[in-house]
C-alpha atoms as a PDB file:
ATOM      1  CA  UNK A   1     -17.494 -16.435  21.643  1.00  0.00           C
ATOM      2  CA  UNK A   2     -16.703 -15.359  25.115  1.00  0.00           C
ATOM      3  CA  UNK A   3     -15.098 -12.185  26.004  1.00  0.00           C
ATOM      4  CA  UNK A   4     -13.110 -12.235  29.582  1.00  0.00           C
ATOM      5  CA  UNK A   5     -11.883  -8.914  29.872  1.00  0.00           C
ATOM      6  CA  UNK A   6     -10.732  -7.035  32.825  1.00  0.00           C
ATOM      7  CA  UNK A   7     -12.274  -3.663  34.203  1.00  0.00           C
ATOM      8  CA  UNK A   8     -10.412  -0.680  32.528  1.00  0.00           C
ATOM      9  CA  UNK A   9     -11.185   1.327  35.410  1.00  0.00           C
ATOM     10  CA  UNK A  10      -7.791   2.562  38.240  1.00  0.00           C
ATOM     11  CA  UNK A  11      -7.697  -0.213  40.703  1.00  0.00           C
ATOM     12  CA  UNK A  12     -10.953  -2.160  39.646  1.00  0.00           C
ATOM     13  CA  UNK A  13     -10.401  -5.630  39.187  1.00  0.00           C
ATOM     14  CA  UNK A  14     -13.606  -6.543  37.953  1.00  0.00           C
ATOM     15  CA  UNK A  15     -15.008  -8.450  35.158  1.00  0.00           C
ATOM     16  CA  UNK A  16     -16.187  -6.382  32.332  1.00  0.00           C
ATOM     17  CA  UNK A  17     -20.135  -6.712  31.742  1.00  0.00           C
ATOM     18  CA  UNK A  18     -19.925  -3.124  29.367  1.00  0.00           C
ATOM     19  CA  UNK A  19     -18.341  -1.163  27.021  1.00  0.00           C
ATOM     20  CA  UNK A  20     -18.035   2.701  27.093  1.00  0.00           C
ATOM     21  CA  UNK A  21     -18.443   5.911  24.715  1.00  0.00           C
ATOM     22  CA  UNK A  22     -14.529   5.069  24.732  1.00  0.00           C
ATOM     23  CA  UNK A  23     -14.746   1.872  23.567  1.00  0.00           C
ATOM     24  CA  UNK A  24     -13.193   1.094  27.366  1.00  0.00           C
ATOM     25  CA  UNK A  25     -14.134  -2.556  29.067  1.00  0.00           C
ATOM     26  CA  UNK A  26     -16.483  -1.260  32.487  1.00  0.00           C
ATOM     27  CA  UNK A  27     -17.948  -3.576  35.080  1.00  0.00           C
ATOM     28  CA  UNK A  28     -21.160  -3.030  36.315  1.00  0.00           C
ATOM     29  CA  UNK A  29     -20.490  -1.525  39.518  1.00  0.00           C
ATOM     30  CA  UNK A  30     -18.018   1.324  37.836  1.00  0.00           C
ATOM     31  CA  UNK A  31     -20.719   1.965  35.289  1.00  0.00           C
ATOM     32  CA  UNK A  32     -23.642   2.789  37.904  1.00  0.00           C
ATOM     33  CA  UNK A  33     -21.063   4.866  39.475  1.00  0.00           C
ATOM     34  CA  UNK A  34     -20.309   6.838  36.623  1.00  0.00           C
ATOM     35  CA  UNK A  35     -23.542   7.279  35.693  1.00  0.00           C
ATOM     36  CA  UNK A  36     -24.939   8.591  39.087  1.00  0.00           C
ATOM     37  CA  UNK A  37     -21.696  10.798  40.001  1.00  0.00           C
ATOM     38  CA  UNK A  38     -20.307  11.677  36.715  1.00  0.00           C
ATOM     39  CA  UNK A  39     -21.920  12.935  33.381  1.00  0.00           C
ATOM     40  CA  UNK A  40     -22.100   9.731  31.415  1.00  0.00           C
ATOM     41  CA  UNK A  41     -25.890   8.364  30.527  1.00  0.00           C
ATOM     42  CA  UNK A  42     -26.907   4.562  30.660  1.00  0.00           C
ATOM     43  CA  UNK A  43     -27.348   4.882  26.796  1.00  0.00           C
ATOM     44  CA  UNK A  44     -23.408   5.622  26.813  1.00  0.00           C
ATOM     45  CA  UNK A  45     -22.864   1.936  27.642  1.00  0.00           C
ATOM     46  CA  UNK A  46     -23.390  -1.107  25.480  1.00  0.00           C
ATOM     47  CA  UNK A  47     -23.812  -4.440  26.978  1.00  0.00           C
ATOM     48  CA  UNK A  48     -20.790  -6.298  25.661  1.00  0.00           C
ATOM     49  CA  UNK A  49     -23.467  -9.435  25.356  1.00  0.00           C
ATOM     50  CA  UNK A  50     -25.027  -7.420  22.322  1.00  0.00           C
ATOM     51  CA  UNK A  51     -21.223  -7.025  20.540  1.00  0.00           C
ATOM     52  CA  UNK A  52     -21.443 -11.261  20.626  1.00  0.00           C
END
């Protein structure tokens, strides 16, 4: 099964590698940044590999 989904995050166009606490589609790149400048955790994203 292959999921292509888009970045959920404004103005990202992205493909999504992750999903959030939200159950949101993140890239890579707007995960690291939410994890160094906002008050999510690594462990608050699952890979979306390991939902295959």
């Amino acid at each position: 099964m292959n999921i292509d989904e888009q970045c959920a995050y404004y103005h990202c166009e992205n493909e999504a590698e992750f999903i959030d606490e939200l159950a949101d589609f993140v890239c890579c790149e707007c995960m690291e940044r939410e994890v160094k400048q906002g008050s999510a955790t690594y462990e608050d994203f699952e890979s979306i590999g390991e939902k295959l």
